[in-house]
N, C-alpha and C. Protein backbone atom coordinates (compact mmCIF):
# COMPACT_ATOMS: atom_id res chain seq x y z
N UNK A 1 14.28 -15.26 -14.50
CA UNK A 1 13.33 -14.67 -13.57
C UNK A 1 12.25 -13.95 -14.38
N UNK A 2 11.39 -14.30 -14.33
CA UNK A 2 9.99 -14.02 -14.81
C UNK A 2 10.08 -11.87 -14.56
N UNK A 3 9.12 -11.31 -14.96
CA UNK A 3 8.81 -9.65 -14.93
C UNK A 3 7.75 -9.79 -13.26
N UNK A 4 6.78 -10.88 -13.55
CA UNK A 4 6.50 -10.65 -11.69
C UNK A 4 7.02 -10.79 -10.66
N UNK A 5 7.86 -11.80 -11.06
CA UNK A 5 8.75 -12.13 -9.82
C UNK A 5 10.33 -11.14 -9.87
N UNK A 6 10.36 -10.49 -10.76
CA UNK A 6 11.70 -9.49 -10.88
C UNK A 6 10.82 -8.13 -10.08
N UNK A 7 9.41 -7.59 -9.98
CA UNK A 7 8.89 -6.68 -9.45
C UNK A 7 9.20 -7.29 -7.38
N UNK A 8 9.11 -8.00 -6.78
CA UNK A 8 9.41 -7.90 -5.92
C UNK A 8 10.93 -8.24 -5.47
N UNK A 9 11.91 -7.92 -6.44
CA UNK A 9 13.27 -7.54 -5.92
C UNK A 9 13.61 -6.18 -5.83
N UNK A 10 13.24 -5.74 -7.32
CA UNK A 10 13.14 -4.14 -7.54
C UNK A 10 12.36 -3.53 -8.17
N UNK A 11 11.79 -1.61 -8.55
CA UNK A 11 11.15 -1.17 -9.35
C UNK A 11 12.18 -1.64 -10.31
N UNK A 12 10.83 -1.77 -11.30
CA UNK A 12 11.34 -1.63 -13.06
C UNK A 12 11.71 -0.57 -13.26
N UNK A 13 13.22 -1.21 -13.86
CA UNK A 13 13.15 0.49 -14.86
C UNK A 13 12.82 1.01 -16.30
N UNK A 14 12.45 -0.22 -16.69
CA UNK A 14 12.12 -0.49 -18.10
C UNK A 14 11.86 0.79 -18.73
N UNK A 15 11.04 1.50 -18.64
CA UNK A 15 10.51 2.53 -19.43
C UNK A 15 12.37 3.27 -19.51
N UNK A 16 12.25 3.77 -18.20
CA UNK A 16 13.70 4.91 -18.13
C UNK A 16 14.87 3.72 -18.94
N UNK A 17 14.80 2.95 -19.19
CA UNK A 17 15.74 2.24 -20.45
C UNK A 17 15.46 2.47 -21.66
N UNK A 18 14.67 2.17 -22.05
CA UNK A 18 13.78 1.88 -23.46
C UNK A 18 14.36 4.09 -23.86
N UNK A 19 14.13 4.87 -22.72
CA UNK A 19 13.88 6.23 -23.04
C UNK A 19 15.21 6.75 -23.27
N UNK A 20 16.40 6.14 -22.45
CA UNK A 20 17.43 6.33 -22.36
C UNK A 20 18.61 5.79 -23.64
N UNK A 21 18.06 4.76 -24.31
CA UNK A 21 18.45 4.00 -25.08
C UNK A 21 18.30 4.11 -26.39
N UNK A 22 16.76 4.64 -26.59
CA UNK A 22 16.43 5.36 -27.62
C UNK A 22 17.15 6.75 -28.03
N UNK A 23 17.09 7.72 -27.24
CA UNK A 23 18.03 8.57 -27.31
C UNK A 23 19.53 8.64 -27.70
N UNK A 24 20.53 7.50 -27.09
CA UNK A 24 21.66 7.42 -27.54
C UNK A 24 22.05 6.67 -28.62
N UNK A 25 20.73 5.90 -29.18
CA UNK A 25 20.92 5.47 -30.29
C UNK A 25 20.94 6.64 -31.88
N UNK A 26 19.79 7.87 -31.06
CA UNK A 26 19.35 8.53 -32.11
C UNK A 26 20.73 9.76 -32.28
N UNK A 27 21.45 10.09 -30.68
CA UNK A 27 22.77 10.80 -31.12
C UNK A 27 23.82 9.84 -32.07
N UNK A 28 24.22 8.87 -31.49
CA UNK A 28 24.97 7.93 -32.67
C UNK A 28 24.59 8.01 -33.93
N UNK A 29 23.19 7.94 -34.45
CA UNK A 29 23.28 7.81 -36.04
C UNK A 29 23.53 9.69 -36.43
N UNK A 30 23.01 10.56 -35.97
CA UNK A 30 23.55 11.82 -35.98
C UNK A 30 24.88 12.27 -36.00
N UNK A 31 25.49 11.80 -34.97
CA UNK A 31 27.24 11.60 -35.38
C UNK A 31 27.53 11.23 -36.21
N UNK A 32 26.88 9.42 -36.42
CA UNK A 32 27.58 8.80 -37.80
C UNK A 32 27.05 9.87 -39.28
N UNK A 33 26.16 10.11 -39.09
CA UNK A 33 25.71 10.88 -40.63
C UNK A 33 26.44 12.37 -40.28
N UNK A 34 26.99 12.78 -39.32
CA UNK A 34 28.19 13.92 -39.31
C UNK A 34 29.25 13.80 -40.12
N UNK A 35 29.70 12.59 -39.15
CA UNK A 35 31.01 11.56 -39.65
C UNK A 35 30.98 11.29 -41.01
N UNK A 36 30.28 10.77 -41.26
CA UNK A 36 30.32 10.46 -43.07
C UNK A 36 29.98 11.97 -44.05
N UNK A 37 29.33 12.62 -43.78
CA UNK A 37 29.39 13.79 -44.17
C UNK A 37 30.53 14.62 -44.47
N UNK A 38 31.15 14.79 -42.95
CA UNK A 38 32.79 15.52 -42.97
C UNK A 38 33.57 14.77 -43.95
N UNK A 39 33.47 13.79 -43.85
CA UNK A 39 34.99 12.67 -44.43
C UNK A 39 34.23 12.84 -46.21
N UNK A 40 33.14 13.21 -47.01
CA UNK A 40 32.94 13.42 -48.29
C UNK A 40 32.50 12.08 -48.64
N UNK A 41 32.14 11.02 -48.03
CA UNK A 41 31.68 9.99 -48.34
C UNK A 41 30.71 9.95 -49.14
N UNK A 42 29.87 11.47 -49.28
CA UNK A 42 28.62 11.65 -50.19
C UNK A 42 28.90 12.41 -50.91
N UNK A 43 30.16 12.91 -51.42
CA UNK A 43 30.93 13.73 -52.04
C UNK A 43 31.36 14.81 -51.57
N UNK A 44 32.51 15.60 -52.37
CA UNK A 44 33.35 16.26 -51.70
C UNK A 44 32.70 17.75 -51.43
N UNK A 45 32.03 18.19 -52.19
CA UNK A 45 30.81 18.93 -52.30
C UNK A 45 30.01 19.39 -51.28
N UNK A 46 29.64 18.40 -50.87
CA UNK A 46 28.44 18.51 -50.36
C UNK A 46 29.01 18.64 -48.30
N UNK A 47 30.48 18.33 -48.07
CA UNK A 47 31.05 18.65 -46.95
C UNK A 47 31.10 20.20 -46.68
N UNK A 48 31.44 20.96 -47.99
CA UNK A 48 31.91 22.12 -48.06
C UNK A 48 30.74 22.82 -47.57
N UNK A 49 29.19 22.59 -48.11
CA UNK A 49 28.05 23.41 -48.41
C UNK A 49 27.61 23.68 -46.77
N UNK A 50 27.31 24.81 -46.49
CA UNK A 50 26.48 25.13 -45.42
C UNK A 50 25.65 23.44 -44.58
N UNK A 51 25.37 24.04 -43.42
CA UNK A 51 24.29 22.63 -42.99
C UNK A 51 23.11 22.89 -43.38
N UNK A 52 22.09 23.93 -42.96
CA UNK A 52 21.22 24.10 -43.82
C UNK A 52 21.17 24.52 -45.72
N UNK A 53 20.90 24.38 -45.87
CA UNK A 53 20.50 24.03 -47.38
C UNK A 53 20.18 25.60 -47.33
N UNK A 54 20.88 26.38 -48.68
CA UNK A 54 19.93 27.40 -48.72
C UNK A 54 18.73 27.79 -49.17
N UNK A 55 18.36 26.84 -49.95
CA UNK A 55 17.09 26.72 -50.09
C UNK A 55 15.89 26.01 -49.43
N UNK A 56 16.41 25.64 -48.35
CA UNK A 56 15.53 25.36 -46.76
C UNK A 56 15.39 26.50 -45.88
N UNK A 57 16.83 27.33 -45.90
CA UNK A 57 16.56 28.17 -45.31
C UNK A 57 15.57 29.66 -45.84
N UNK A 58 15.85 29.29 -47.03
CA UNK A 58 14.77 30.18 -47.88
C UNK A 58 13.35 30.22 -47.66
N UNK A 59 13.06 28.79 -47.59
CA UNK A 59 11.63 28.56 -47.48
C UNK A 59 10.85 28.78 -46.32
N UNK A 60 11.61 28.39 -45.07
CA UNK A 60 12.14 28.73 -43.42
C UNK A 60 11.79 30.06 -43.12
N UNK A 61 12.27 30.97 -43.84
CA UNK A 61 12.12 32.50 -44.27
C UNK A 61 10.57 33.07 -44.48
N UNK A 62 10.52 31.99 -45.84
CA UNK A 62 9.27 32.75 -46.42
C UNK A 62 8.29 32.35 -45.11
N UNK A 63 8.52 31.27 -44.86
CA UNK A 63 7.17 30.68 -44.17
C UNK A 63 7.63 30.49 -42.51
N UNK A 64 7.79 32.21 -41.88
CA UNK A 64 8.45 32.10 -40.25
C UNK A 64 7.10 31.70 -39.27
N UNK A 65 6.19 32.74 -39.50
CA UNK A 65 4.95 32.29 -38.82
C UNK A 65 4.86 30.53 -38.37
N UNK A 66 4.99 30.38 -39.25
CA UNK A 66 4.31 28.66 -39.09
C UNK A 66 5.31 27.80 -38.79
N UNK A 67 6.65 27.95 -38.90
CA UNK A 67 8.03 27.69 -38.50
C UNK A 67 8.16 27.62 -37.09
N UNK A 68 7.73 28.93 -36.89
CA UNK A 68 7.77 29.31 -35.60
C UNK A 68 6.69 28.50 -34.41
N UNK A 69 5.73 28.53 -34.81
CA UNK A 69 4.68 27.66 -34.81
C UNK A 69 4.43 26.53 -33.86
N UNK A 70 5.57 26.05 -35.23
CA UNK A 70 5.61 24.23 -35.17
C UNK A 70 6.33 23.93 -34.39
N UNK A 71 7.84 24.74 -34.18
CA UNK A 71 9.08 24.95 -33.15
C UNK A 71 8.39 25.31 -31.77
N UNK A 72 8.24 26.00 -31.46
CA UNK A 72 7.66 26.35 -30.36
C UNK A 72 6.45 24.91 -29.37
N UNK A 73 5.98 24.85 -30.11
CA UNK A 73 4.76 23.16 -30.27
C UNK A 73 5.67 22.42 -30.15
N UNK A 74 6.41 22.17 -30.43
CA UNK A 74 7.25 20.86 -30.22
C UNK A 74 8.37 20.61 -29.36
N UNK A 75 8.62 21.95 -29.19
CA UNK A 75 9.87 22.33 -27.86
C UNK A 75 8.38 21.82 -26.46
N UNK A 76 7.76 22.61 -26.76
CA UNK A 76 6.80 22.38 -25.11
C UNK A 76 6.35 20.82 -25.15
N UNK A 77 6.29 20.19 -26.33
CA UNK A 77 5.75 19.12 -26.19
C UNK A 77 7.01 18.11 -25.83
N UNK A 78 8.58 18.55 -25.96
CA UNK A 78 9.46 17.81 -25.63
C UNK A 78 9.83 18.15 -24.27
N UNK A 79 9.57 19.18 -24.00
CA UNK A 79 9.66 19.79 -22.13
C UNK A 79 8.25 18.67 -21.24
N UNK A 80 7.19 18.95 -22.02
CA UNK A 80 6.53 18.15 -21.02
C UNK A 80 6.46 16.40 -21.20
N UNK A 81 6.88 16.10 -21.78
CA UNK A 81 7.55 14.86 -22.26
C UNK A 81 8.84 14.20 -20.97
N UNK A 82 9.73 15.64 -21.63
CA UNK A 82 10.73 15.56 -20.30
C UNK A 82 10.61 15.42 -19.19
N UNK A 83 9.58 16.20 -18.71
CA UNK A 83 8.99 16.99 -17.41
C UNK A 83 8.47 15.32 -16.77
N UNK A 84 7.15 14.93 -17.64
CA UNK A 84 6.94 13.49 -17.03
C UNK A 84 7.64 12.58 -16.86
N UNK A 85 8.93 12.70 -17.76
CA UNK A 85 9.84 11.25 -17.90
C UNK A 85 10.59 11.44 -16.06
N UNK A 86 10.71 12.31 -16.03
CA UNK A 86 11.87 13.19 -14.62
C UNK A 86 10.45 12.78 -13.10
N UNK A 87 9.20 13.28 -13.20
CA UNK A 87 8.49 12.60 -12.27
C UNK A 87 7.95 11.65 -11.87
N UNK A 88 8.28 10.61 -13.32
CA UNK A 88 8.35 9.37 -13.09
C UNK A 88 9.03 8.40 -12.65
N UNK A 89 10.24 8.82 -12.52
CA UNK A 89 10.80 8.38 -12.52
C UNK A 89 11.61 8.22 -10.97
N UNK A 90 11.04 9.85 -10.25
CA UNK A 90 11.41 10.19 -8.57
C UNK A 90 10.39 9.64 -8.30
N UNK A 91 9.06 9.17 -8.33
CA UNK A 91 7.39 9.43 -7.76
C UNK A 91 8.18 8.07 -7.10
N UNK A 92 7.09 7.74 -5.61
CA UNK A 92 7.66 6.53 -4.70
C UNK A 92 7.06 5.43 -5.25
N UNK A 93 7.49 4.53 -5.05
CA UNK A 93 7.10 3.34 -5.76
C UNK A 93 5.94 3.37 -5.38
N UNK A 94 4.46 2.70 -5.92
CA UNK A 94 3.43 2.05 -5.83
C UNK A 94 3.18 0.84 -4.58
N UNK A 95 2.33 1.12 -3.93
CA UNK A 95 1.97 0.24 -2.98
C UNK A 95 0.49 0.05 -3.02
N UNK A 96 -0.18 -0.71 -3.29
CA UNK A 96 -1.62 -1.06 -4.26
C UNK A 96 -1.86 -1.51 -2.88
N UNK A 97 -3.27 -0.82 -2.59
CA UNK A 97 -4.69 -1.87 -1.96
C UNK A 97 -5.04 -2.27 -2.47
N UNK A 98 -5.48 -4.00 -1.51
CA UNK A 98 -5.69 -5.20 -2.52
C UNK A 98 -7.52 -5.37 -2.08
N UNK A 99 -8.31 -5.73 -3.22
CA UNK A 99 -9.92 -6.01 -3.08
C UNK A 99 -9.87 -7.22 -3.16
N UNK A 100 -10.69 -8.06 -2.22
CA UNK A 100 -10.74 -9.30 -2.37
C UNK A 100 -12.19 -9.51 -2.48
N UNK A 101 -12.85 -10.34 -3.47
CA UNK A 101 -13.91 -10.56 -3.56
C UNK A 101 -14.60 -11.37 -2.72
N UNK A 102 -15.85 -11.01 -2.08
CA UNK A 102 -16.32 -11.50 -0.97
C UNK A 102 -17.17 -12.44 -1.27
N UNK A 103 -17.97 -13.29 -0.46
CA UNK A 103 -19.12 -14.48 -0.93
C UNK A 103 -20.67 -13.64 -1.11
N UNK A 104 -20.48 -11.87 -0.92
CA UNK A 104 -21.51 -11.12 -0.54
C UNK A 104 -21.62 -9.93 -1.86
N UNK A 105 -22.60 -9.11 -1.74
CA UNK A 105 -22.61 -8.57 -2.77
C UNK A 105 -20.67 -7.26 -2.52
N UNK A 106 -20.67 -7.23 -1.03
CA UNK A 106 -19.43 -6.26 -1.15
C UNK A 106 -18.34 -6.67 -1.30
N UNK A 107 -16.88 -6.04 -1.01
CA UNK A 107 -15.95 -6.53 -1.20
C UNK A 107 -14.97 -5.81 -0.36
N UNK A 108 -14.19 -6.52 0.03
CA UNK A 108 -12.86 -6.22 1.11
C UNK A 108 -12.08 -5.63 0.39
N UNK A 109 -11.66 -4.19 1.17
CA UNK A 109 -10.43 -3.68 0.34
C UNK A 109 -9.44 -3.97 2.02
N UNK A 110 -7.88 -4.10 1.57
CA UNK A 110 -7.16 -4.22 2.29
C UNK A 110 -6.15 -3.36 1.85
N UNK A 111 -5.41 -2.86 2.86
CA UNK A 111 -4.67 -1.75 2.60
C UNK A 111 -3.25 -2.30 2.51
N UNK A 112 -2.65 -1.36 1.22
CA UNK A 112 -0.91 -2.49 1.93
C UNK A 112 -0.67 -2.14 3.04
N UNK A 113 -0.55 -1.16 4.08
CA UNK A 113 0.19 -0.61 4.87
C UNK A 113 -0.29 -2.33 6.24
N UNK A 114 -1.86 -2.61 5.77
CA UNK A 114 -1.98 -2.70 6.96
C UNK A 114 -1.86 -4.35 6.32
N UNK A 115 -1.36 -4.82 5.17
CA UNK A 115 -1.23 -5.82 4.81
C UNK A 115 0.28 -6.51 5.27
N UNK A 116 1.04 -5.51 4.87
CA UNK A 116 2.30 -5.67 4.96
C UNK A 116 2.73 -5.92 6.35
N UNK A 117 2.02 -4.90 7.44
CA UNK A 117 2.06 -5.08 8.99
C UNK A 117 1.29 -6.31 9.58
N UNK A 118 0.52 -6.74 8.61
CA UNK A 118 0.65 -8.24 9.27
C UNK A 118 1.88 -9.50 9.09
N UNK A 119 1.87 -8.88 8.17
CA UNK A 119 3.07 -10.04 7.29
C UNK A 119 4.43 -10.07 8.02
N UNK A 120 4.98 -8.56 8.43
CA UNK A 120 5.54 -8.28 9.46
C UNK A 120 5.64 -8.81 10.74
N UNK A 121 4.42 -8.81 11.38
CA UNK A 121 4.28 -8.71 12.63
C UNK A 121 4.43 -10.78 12.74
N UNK A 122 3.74 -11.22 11.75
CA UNK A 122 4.18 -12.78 11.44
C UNK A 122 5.58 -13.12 11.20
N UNK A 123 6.37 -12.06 10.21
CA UNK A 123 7.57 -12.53 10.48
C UNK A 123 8.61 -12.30 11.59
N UNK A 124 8.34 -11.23 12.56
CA UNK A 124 9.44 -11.31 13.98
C UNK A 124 8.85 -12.32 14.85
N UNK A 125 7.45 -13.34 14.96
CA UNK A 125 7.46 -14.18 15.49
C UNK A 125 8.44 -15.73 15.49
N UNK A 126 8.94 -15.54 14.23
CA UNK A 126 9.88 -16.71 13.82
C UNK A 126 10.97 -16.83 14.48
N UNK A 127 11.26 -18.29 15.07
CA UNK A 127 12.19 -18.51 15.86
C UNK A 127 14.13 -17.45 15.12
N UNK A 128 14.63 -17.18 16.18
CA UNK A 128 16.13 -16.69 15.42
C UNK A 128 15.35 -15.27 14.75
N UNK A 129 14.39 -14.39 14.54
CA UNK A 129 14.34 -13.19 14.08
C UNK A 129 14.33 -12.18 14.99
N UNK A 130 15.49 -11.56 14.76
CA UNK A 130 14.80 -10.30 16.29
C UNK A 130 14.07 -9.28 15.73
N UNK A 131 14.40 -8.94 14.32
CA UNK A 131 13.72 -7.67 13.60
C UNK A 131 12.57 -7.95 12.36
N UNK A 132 11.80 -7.30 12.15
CA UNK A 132 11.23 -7.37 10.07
C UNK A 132 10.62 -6.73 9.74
N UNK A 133 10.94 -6.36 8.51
CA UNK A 133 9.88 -5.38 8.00
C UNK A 133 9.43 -6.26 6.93
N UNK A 134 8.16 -5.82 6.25
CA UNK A 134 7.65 -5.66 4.95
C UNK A 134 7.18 -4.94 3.69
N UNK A 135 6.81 -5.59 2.89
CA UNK A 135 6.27 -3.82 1.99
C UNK A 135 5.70 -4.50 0.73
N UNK A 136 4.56 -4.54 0.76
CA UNK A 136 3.69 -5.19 0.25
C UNK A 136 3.84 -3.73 -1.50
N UNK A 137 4.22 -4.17 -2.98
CA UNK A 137 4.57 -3.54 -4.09
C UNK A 137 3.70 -4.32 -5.26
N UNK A 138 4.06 -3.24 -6.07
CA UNK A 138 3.48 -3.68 -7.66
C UNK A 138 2.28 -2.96 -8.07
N UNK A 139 1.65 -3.60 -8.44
CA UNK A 139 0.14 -3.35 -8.84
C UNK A 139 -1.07 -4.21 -8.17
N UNK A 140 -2.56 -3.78 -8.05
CA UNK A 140 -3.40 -4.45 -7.94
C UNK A 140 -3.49 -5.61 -8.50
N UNK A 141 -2.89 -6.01 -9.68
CA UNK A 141 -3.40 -7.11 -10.34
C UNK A 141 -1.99 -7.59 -10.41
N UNK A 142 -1.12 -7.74 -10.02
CA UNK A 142 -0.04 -7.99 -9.87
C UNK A 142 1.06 -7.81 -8.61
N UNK A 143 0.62 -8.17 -7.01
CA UNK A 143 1.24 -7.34 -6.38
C UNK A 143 2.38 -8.32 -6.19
N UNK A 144 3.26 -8.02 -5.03
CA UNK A 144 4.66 -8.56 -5.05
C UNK A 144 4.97 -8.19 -3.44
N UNK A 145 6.09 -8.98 -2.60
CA UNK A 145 5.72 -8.47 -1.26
C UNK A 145 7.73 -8.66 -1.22
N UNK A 146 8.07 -7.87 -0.55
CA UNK A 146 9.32 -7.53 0.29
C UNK A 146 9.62 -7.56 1.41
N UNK A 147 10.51 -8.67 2.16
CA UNK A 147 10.60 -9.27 3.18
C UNK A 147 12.04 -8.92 3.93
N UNK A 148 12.50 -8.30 4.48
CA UNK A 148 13.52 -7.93 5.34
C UNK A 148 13.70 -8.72 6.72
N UNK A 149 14.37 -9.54 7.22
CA UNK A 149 14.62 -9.67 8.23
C UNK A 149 16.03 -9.74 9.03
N UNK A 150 16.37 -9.48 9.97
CA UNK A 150 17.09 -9.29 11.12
C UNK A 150 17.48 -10.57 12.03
N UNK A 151 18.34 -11.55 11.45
CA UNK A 151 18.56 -12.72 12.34
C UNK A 151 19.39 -12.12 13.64
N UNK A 152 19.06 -13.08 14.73
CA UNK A 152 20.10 -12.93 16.07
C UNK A 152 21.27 -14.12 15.61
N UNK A 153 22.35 -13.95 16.37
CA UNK A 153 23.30 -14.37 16.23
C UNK A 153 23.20 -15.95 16.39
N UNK A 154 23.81 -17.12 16.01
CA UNK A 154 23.44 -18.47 16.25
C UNK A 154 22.52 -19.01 15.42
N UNK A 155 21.87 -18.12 14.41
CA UNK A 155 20.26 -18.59 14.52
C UNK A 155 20.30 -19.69 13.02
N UNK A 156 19.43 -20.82 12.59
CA UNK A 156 19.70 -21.51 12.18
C UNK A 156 18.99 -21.29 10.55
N UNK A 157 19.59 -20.13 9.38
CA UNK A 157 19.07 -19.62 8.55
C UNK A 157 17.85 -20.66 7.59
N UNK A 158 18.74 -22.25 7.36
CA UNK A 158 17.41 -23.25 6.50
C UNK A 158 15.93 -23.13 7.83
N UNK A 159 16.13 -23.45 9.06
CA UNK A 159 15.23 -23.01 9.55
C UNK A 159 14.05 -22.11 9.45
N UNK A 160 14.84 -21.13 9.54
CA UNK A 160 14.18 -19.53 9.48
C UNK A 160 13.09 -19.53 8.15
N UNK A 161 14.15 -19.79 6.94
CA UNK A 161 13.64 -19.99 5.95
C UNK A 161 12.53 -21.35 5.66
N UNK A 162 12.58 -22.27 6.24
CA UNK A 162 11.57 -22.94 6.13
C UNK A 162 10.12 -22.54 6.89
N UNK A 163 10.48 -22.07 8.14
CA UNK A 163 9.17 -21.68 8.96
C UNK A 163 8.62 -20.38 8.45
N UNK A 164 9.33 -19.80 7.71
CA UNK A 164 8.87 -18.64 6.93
C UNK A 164 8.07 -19.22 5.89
N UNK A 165 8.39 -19.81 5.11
CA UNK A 165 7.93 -20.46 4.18
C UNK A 165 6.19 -20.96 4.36
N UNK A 166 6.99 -21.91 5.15
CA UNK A 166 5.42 -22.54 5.41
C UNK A 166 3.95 -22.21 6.62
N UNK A 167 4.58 -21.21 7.51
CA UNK A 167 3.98 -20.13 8.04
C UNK A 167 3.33 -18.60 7.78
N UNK A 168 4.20 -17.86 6.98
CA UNK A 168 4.11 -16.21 7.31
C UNK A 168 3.78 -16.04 5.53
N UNK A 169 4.42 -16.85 4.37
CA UNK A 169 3.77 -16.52 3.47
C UNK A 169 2.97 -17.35 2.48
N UNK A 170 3.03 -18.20 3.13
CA UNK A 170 2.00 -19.18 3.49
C UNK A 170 0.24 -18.82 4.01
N UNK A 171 0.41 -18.07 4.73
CA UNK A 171 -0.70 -17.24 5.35
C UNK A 171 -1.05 -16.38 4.48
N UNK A 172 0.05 -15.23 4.28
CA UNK A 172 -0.37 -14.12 3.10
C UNK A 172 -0.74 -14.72 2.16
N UNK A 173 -0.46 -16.07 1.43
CA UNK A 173 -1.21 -16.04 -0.33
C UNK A 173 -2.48 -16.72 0.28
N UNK A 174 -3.05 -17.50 1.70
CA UNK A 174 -4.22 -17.86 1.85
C UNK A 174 -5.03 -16.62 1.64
N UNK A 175 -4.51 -16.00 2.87
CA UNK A 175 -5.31 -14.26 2.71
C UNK A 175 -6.09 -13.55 1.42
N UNK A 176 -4.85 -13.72 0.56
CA UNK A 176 -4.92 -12.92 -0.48
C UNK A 176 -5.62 -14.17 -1.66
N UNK A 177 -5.83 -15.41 -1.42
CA UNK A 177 -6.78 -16.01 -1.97
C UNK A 177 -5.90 -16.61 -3.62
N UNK A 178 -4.64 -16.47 -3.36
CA UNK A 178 -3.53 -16.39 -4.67
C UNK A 178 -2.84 -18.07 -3.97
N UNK A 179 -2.00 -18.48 -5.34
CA UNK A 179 -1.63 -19.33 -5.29
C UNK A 179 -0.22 -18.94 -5.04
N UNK A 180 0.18 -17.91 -5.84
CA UNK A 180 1.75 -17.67 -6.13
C UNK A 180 1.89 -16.33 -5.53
N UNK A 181 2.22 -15.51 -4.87
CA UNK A 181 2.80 -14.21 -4.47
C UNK A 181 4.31 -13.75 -4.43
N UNK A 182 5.03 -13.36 -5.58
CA UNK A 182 6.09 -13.29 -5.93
C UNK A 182 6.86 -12.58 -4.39
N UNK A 183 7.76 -12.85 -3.79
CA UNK A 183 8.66 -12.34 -2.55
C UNK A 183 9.80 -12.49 -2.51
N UNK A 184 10.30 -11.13 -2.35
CA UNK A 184 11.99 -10.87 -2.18
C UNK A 184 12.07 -11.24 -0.72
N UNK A 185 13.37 -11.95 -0.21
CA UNK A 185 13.75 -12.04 1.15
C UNK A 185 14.86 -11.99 1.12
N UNK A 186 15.26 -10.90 2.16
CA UNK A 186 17.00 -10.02 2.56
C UNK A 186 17.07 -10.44 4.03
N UNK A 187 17.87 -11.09 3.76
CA UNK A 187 18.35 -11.73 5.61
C UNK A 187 19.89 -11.20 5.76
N UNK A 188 19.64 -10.60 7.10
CA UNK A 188 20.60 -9.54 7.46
C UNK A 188 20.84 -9.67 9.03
N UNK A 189 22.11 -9.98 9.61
CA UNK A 189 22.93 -10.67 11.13
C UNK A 189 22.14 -9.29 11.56
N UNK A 190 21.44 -9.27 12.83
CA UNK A 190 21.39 -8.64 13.44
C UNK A 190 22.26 -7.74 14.47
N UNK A 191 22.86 -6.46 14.46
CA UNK A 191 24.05 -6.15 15.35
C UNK A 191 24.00 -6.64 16.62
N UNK A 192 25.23 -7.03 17.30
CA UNK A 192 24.88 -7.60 19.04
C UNK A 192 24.66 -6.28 19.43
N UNK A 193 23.96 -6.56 20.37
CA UNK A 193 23.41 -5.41 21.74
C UNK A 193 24.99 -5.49 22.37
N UNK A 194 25.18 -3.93 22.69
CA UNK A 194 26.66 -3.55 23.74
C UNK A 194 26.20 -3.79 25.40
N UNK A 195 27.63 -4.10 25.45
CA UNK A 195 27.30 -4.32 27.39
C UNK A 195 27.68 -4.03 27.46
N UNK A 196 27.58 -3.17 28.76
CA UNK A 196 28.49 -2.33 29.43
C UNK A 196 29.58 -2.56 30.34
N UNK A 197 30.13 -2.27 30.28
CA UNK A 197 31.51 -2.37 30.87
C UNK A 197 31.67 -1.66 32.56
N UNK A 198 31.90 -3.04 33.61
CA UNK A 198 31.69 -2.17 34.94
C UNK A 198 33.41 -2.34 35.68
């Protein structure tokens, strides 16, 4: 599965991997250079000696101002580091208005909200759907569309899926003037309606 067509199943999490991964790679070699340390692998010596060096800590000493400095600078720069990695990671996914270039000097912007509610409103027309949503994702230059629907009971799913097909997003990539529009579709039995009991 291609990275465009993996954007309309789910957000990426790529970054929060790459960030997460990096990190536990960098405690592991820290352990391992613990580990080999304790056990005297670099001699027996050098297990015994303080962790700082006393002549790091000497220098550390002479030179606190600027120690202090650099520590301080780099703690805030790892807080706001942090800080973005943490709001990036809650912020709601992206839903891009799409510009379509016109035959005129202006240009059509289309909104997802009101993109997606067509796409919608095309897919509960399909024979066997009682429900649907949509949700038009990604980026401007990359968008991706999410298709939910709600079969009634009986209903004949290759059907569904074909008249979907060649109807509802079929329409959206005319619209959108695209050949390919990457789309997730979740087909889900609709609950029966209760009767009442006389």
């Amino acid at each position: 599965m291609s990275t465009r067509s993996a954007a309309a199943v789910a957000r990426s999490a790529r970054a929060e991997r790459v960030l997460t991964g990096g990190a536990g790679i960098l405690a592991i070699l820290l352990g391992a250079g613990a580990l080999v340390l304790g056990l005297g692998w670099l001699g027996t010596g050098r297990a015994a000696r303080p962790v700082l060096d006393p002549m790091i800590r000497d220098w550390l000493l002479a030179n606190r101002p600027w120690v202090l400095g650099v520590g301080i600078a780099l703690g805030v720069l790892v807080f706001v580091l942090g800080l973005r990695w943490v709001v990036r990671s809650l912020r709601p996914e992206s839903r891009p208005d799409l510009r379509i270039d016109g035959a005129g000097p202006g240009r059509v912007t289309i909104t997802a909200a009101a993109f997606a509610e067509a796409v919608r409103t095309d897919a509960a027309r399909v024979t066997g759907v009682s429900r649907a949503q949509a949700r038009l994702v990604g980026s401007v230059e990359r968008p991706a569309l999410r298709v939910q629907l709600w079969l009634a009971e009986g209903t004949d799913v290759r059907a569904v899926w074909q008249q979907l097909d060649e109807t509802v997003l079929s329409r959206a990539r005319e619209s959108l003037g695209v050949t390919a529009l990457p789309t997730a579709v979740r087909l889900e039995l609709d609950s029966a309606r209760r009767r009442r009991v006389r």
